[in-house]
Protein backbone atom coordinates (compact mmCIF):
# COMPACT_ATOMS: atom_id res chain seq x y z
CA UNK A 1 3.25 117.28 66.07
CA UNK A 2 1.65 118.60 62.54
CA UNK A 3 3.89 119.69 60.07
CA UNK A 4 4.35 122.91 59.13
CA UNK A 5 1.37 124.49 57.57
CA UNK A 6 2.47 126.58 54.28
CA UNK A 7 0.98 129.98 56.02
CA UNK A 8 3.48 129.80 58.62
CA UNK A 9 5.84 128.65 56.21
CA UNK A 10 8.22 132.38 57.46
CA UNK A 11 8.34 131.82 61.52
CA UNK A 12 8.54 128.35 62.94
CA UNK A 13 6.42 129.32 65.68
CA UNK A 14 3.66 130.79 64.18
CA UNK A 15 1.79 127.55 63.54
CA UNK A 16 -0.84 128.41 66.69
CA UNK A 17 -4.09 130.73 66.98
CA UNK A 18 -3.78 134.58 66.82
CA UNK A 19 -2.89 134.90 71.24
CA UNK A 20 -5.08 136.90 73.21
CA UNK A 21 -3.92 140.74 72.97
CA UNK A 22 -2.44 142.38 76.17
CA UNK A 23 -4.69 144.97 77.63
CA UNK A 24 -3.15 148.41 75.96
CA UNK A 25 -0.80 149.92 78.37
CA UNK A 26 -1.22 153.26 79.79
CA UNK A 27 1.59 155.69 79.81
CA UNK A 28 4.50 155.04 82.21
CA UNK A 29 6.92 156.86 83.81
CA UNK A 30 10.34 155.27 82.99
CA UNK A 31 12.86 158.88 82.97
CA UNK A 32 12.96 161.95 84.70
CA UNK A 33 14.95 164.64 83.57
CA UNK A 34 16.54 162.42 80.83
CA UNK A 35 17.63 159.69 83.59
CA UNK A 36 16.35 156.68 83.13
CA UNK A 37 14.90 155.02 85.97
CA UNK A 38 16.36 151.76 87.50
CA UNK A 39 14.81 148.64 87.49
CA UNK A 40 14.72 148.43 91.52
CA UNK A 41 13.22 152.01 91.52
CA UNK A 42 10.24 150.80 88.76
CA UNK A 43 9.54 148.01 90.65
CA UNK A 44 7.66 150.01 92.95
CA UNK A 45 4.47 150.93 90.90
CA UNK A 46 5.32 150.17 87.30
CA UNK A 47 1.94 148.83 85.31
CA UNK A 48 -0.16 149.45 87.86
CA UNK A 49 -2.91 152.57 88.37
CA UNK A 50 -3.95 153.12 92.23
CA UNK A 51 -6.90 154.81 90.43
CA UNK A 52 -8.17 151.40 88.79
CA UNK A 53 -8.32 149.64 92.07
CA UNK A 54 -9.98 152.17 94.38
CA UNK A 55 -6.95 154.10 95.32
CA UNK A 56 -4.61 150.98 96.55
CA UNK A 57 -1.22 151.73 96.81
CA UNK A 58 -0.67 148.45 95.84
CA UNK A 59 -2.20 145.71 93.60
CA UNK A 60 -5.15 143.72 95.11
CA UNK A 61 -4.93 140.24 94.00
CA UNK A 62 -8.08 139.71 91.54
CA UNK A 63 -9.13 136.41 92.13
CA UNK A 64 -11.66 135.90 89.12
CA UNK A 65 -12.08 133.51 86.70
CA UNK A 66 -13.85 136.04 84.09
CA UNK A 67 -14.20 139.77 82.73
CA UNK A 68 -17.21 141.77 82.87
CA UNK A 69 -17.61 143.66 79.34
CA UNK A 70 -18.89 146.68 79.84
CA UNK A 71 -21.40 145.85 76.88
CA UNK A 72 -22.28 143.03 74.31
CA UNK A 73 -20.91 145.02 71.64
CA UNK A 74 -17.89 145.48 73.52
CA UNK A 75 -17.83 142.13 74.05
CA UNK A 76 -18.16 141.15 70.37
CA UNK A 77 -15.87 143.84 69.01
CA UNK A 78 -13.42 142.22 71.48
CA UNK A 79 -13.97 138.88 69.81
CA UNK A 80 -13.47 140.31 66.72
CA UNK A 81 -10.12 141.77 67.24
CA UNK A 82 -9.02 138.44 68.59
CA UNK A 83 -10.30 136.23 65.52
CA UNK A 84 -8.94 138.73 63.31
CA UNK A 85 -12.23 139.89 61.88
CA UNK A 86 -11.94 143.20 62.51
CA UNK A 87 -7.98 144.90 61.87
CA UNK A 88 -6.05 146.15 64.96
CA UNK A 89 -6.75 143.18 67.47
CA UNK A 90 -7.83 143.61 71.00
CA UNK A 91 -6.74 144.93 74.26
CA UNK A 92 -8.26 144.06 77.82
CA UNK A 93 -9.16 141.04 80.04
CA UNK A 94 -11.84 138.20 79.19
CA UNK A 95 -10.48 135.27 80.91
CA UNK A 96 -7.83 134.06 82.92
CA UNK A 97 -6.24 131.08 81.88
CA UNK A 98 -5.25 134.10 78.64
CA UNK A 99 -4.38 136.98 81.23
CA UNK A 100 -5.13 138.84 84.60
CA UNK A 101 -4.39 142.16 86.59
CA UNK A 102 -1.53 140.54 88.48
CA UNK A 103 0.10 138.25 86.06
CA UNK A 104 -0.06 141.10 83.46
CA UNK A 105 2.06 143.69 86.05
CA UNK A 106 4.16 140.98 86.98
CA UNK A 107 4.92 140.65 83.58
CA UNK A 108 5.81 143.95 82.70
CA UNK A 109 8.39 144.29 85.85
CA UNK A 110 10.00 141.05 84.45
CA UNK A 111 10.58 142.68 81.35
CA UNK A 112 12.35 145.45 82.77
CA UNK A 113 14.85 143.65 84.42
CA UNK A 114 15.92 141.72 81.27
CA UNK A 115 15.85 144.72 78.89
CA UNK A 116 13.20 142.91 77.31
CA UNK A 117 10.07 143.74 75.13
CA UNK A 118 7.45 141.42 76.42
CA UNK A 119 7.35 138.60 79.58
CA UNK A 120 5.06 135.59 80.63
CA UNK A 121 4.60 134.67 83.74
CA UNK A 122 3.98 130.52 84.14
CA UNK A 123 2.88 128.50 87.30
CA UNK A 124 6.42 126.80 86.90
CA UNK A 125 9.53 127.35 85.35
CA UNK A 126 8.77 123.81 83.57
CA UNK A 127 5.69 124.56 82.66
CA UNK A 128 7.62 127.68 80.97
CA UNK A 129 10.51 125.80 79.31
CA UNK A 130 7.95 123.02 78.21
CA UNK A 131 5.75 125.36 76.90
CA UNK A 132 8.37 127.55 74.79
CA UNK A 133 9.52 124.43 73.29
CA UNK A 134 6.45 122.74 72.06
CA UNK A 135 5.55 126.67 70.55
CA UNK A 136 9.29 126.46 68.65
CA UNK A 137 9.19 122.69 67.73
CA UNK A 138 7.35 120.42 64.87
CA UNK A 139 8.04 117.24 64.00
CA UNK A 140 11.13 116.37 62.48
CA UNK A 141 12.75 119.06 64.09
CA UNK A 142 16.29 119.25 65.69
CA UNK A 143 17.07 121.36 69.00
CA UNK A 144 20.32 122.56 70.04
CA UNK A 145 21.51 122.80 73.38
CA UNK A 146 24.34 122.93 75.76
CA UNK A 147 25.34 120.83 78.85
CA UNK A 148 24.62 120.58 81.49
CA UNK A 149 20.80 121.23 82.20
CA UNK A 150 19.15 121.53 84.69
CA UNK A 151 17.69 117.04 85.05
CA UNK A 152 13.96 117.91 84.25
CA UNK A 153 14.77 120.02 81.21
CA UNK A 154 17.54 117.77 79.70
CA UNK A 155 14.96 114.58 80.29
CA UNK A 156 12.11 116.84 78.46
CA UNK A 157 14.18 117.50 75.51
CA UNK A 158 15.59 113.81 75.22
CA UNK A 159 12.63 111.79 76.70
CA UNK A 160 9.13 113.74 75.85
CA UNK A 161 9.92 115.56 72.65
CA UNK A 162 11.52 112.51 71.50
CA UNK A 163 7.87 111.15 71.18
CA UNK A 164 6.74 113.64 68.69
CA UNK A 165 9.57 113.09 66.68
CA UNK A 166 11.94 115.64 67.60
CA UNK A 167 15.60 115.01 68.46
CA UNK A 168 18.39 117.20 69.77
CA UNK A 169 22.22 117.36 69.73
CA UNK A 170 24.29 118.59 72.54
CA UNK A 171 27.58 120.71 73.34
CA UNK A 172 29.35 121.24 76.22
CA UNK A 173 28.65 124.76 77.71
CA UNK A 174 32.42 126.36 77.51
CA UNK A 175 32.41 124.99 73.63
CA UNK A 176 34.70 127.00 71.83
CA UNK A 177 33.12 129.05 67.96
CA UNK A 178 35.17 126.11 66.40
CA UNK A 179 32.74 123.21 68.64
CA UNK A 180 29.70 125.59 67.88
CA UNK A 181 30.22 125.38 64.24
CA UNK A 182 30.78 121.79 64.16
CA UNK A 183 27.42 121.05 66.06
CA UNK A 184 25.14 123.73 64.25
CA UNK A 185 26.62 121.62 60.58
CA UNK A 186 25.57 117.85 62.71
CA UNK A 187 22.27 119.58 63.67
CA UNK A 188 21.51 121.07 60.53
CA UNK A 189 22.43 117.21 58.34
CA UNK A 190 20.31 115.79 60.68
CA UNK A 191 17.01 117.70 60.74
CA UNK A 192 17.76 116.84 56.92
CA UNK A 193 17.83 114.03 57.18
CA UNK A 194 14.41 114.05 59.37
CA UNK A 195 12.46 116.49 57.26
CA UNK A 196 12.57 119.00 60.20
CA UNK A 197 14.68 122.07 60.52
CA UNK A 198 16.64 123.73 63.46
CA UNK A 199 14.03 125.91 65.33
CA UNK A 200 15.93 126.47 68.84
CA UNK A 201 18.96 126.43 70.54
CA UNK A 202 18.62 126.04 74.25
CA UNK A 203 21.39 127.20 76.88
CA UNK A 204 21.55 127.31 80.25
CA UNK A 205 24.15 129.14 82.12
CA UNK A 206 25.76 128.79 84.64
CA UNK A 207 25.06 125.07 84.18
CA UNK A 208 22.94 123.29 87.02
CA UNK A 209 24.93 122.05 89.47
CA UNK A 210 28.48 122.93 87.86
CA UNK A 211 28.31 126.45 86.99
CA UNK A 212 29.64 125.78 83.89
CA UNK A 213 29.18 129.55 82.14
CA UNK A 214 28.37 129.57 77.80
CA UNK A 215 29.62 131.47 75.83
CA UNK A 216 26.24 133.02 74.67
CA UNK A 217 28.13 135.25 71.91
CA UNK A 218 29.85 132.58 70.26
CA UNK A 219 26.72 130.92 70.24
CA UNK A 220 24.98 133.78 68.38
CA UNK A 221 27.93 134.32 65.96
CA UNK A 222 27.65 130.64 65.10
CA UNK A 223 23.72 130.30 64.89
CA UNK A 224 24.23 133.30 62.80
CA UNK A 225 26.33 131.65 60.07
CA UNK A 226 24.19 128.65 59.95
CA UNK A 227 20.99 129.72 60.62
CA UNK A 228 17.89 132.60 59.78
CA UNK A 229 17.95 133.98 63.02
CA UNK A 230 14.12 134.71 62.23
CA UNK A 231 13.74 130.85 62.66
CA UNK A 232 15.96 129.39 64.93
CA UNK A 233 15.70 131.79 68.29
CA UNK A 234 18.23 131.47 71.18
CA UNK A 235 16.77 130.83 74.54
CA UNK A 236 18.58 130.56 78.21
CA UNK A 237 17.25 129.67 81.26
CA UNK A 238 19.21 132.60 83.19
CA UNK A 239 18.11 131.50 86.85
CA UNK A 240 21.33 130.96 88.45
CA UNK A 241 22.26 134.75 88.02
CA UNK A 242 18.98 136.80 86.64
CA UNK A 243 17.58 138.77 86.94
CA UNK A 244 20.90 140.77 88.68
CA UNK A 245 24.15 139.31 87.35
CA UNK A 246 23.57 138.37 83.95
CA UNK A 247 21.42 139.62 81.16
CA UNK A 248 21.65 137.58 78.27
CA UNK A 249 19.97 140.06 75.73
CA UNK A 250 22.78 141.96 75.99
CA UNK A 251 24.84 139.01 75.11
CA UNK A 252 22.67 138.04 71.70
CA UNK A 253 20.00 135.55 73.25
CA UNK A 254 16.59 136.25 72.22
CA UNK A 255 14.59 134.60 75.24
CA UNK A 256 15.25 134.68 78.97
CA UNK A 257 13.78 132.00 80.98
CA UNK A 258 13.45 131.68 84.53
CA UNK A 259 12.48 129.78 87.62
CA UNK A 260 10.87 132.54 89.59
CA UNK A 261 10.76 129.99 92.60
CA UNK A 262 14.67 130.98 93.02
CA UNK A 263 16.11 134.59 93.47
CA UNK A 264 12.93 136.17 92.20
CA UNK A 265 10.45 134.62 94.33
CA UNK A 266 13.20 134.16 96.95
CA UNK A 267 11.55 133.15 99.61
CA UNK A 268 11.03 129.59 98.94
CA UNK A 269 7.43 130.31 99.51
CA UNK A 270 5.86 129.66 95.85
CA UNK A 271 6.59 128.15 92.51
CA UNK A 272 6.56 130.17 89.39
CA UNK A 273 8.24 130.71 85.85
CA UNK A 274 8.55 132.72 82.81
CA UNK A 275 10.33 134.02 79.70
CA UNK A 276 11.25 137.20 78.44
CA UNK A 277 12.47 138.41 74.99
CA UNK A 278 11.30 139.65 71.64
CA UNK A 279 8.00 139.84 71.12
CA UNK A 280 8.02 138.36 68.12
CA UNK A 281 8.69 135.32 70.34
CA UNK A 282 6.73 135.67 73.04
CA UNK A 283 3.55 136.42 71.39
CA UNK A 284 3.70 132.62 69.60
CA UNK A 285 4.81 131.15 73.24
CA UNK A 286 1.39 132.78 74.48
CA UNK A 287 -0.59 131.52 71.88
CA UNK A 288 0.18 128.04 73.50
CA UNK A 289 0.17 129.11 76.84
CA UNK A 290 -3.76 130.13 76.04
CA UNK A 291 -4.61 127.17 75.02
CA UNK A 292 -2.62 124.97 77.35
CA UNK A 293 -2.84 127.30 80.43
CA UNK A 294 -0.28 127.01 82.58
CA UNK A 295 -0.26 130.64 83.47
CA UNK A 296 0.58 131.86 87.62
CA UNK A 297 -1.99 132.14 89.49
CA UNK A 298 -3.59 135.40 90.55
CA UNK A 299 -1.84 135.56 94.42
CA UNK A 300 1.58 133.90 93.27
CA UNK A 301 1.97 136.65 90.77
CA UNK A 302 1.11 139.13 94.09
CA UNK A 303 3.47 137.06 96.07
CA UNK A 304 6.17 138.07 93.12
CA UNK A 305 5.13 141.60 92.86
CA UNK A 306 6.11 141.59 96.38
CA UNK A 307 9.29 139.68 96.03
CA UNK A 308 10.54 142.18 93.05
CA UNK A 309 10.78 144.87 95.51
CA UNK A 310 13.42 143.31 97.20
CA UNK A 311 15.58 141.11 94.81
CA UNK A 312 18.41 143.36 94.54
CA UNK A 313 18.55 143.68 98.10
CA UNK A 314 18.56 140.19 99.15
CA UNK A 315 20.37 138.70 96.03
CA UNK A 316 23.38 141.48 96.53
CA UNK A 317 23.49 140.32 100.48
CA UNK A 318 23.63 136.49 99.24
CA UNK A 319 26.28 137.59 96.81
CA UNK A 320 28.34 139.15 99.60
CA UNK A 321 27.91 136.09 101.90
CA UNK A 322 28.57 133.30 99.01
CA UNK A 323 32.42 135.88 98.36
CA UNK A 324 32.67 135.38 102.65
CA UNK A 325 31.97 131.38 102.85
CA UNK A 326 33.76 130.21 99.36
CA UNK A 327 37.10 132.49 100.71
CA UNK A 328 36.87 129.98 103.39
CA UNK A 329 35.96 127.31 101.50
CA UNK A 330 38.83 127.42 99.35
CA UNK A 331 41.38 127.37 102.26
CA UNK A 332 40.14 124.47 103.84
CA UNK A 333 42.07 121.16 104.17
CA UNK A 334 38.56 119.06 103.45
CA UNK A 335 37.73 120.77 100.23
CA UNK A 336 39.18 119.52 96.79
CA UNK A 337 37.86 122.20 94.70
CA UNK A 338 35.33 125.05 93.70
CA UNK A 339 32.15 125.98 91.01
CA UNK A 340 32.18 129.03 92.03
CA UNK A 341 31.73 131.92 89.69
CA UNK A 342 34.17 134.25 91.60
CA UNK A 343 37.69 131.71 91.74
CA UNK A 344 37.24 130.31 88.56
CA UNK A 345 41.01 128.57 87.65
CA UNK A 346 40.03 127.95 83.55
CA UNK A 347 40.53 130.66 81.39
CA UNK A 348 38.09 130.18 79.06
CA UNK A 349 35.43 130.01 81.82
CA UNK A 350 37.20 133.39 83.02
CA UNK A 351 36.79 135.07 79.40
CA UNK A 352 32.92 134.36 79.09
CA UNK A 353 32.34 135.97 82.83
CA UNK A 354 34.43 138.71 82.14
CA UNK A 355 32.67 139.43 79.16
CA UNK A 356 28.63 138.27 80.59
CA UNK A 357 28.16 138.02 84.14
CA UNK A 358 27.97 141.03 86.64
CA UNK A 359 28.88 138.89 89.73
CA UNK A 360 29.55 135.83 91.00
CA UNK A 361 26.20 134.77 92.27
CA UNK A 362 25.26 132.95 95.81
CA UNK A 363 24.76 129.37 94.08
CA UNK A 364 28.20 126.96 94.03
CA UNK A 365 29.00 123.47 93.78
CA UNK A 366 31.94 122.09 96.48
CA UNK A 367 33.96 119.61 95.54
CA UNK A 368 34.56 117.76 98.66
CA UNK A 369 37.56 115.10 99.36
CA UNK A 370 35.70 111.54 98.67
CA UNK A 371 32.92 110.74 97.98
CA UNK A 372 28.76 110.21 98.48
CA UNK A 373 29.69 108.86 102.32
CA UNK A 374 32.13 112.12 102.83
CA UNK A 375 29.05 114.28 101.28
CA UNK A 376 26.28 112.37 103.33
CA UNK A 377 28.42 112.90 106.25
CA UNK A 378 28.92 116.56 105.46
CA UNK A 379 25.31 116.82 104.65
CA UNK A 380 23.75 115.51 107.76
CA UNK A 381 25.81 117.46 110.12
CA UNK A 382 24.83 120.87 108.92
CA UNK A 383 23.06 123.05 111.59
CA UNK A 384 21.89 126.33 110.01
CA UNK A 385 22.38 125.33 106.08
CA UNK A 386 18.90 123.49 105.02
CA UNK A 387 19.08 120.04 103.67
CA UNK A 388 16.59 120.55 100.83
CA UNK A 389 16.86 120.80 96.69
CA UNK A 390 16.28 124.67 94.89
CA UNK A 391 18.07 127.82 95.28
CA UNK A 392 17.83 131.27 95.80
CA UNK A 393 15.48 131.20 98.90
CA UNK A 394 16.78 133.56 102.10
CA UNK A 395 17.85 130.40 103.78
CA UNK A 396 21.28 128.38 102.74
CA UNK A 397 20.44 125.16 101.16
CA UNK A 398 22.87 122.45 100.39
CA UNK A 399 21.86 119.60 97.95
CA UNK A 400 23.49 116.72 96.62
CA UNK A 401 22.85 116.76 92.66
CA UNK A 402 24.17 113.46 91.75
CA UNK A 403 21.76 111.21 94.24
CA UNK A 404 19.39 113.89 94.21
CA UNK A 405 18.18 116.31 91.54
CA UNK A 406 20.18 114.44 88.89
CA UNK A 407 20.05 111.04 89.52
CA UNK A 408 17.75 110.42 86.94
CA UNK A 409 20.95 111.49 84.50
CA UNK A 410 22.78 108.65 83.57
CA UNK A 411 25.43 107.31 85.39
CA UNK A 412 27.66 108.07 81.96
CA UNK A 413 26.00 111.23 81.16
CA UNK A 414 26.70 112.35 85.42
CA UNK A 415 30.32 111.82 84.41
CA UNK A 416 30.51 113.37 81.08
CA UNK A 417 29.05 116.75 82.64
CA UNK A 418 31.18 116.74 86.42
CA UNK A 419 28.26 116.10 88.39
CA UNK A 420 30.52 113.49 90.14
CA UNK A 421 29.69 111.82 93.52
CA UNK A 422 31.73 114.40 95.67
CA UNK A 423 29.63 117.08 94.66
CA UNK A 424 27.17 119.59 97.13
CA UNK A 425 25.47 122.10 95.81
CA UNK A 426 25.01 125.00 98.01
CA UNK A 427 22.90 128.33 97.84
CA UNK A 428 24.04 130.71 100.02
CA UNK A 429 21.42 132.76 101.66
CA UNK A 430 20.78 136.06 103.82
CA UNK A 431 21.72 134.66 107.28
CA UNK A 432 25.15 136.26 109.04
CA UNK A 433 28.12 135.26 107.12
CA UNK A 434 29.86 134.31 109.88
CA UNK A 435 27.56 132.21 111.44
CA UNK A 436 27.07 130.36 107.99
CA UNK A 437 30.71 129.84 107.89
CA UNK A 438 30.80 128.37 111.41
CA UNK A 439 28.65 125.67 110.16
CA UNK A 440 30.41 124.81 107.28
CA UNK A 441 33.36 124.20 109.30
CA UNK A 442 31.91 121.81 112.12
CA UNK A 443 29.90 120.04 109.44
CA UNK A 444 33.31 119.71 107.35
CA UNK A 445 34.75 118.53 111.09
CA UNK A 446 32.35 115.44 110.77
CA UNK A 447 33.88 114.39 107.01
């Protein structure tokens, strides 16, 4: 990566092209009476005008690959705006690997879950957490993050950045302000040391596959006292619990990432991702996103319109069924131990949820008593529960992270962050609780 040029010498990830202005927003209706609407009530028609699309109640899916101007000195004054030319940018559509009808509403309903300012909307939630850290990183620099992550992030961050000359240092995710402070003073030596600085710290909680929750206040207070937090954002992929049982603005992070293939899309019927937050932030992430691409397509950001309607429903009824199976769970003679979000035995863990999460969440790891044969047997002998990886779909699915999604971890690392070999990973889904719990126990029979 180039260094830093001396223009951009105030935000770290202002080092791209001016991005491609959002189309300017017409008025919405977000209160009535003084009430403020709720998120599951806006996701019904907000950024969208029936009038613009021939009276359709709801959004067609524009599959274009260009704009129309409506003249060529529209089109130049557009151009203008963009290249900073002419003062007070430029609003509206020209091209869609920038922006498009359905990605832009999709947007906007993602940032009203979050409490955000501004959203993108990515074709994966990779291609969103690779993108937003190429935009925050130069060379040199030094990320921060906790442990675990989900395999494909945590080998991006130590494998691929590590080839532009960026390192990272890691914490565990229930680090206490005392651990925080400790790693933000290694991290800070060592981009030093490397002629870099300390341009993000990454979290993800819970932790993929333990559930292991951060303590995203501490992590402010201590990025605080080390750090310009006009330089060194906070970002958290939120996908175990967003957008319903955790917002993490609330908590002091500045960007929200997500796989919308889980709970958002939730129907395991597309793959999609994005990040929320400041728009400070954002607008630099989209600068790269233009130029990279990597933005959803025109019909998975429909798909996700339609999903958004629905999320509270189905992620509340998968809440209610994960409470029903774990109660059982926890009782049976087969079954060393929980993750799961609503019996947590450590205290610490206990503090941060009290303090972050709204609920529990449908996604859990079960400890169960052996090992990879007890698991394999468990595995293979489920009838309703899906043997398959990802979460958050209306079907169960049960996984087995540490031959699986993680195997590519280390054996030493596995250890270090309790993704041991009697570990499934299970996300609960919308079937009938009981009839989900009758499988558990015949398939726990066959252990």
């Amino acid at each position: 990566m180039a260094d830093k040029p001396d223009d951009n010498a105030a935000d770290p990830m202002g080092a791209v092209d001016t991005p491609t202005p959002r189309r300017k927003p017409k008025p919405e209706v977000t209160t009535i009476g003084g009430r403020e609407l709720k998120p599951s009530t806006l996701m019904m028609g907000h950024g969208f005008d029936p009038s613009l699309s021939e009276g359709s109640l709801k959004p067609p899916i524009f599959l274009t690959s260009t704009f129309a101007f409506e003249s060529a000195s529209a089109g130049k004054r557009h151009f203008e705006g963009i290249t900073g030319k002419r003062e007070g940018g430029a609003e509206g559509l020209v091209y869609s690997r920038f922006n498009g009808p359905n990605q832009e509403i999709l947007e906007d309903r993602l940032a009203i879950w979050d409490g955000a300012e501004d959203a993108l909307c990515f074709s994966s939630g990779m291609t969103a957490i690779a993108v937003l850290i190429l935009a925050a990183c130069n060379s040199g620099d030094v990320i921060v993050h906790s442990g675990p992550l989900y395999a494909a992030s945590e080998g991006f961050v130590a494998k691929v950045m590590a080839k532009y000359g960026v390192t990272y240092i890691a914490f565990p995710a229930g680090a206490s302000r005392e651990k925080l402070d400790e790693v933000m003073r290694e991290a800070k030596a060592k981009a030093e040391e490397q002629g870099g600085e300390v341009p993000l710290i990454y979290l993800e909680s819970p932790g993929n596959p333990t559930n292991a929750l951060v303590d995203i206040e501490a992590v402010k207070e201590a990025r605080d006292a080390h750090f310009d937090p006009e330089r060194c954002p906070i970002a958290i992929d939120n996908t175990f619990l967003g957008p319903l049982w955790q917002r993490p603005l609330d908590q002091g992070a500045d960007l929200v990432v997500y796989s919308l293939t889980k709970y958002v899309g939730g129907h395991s019927d597309l793959v999609a991702g994005s990040v929320s937050g400041r728009k400070k932030w954002i607008d630099a992430i989209r600068a790269l996103r233009n130029t990279m691409g990597g933005i959803a397509d025109p019909n998975t950001a429909w798909m996700l319109l339609r999903s958004l309607e629905t999320v509270e429903l189905r992620m509340q009824r998968a809440g209610e069924n994960a409470a029903k199976v774990c109660a059982m769970l926890k009782k049976h003679p087969k079954v060393k131990g929980l993750g799961y979000l609503g019996m947590i035995e450590d205290e610490r863990q206990q503090d941060i949820y009290n303090r972050h999460c709204l609920g529990a969440g449908s996604t859990f790891s079960v400890f169960i008593k052996g090992g990879e044969a007890e698991c394999f047997r468990f595995l293979d002998a489920l009838k309703v529960a899906k043997l398959a990886v990802s979460l958050g779909g209306t079907e169960t699915l049960a996984s087995h992270p540490a031959s699986m999604t993680h195997l590519s971890v280390a054996e030493g690392r596995r250890a270090e962050l309790g993704i041991s070999d009697n570990l499934v990973r299970i996300s609960i889904g919308i079937e009938d609780a009981d009839d989900l719990i009758a499988d558990f126990e015949q398939a726990l029979d066959e252990v």
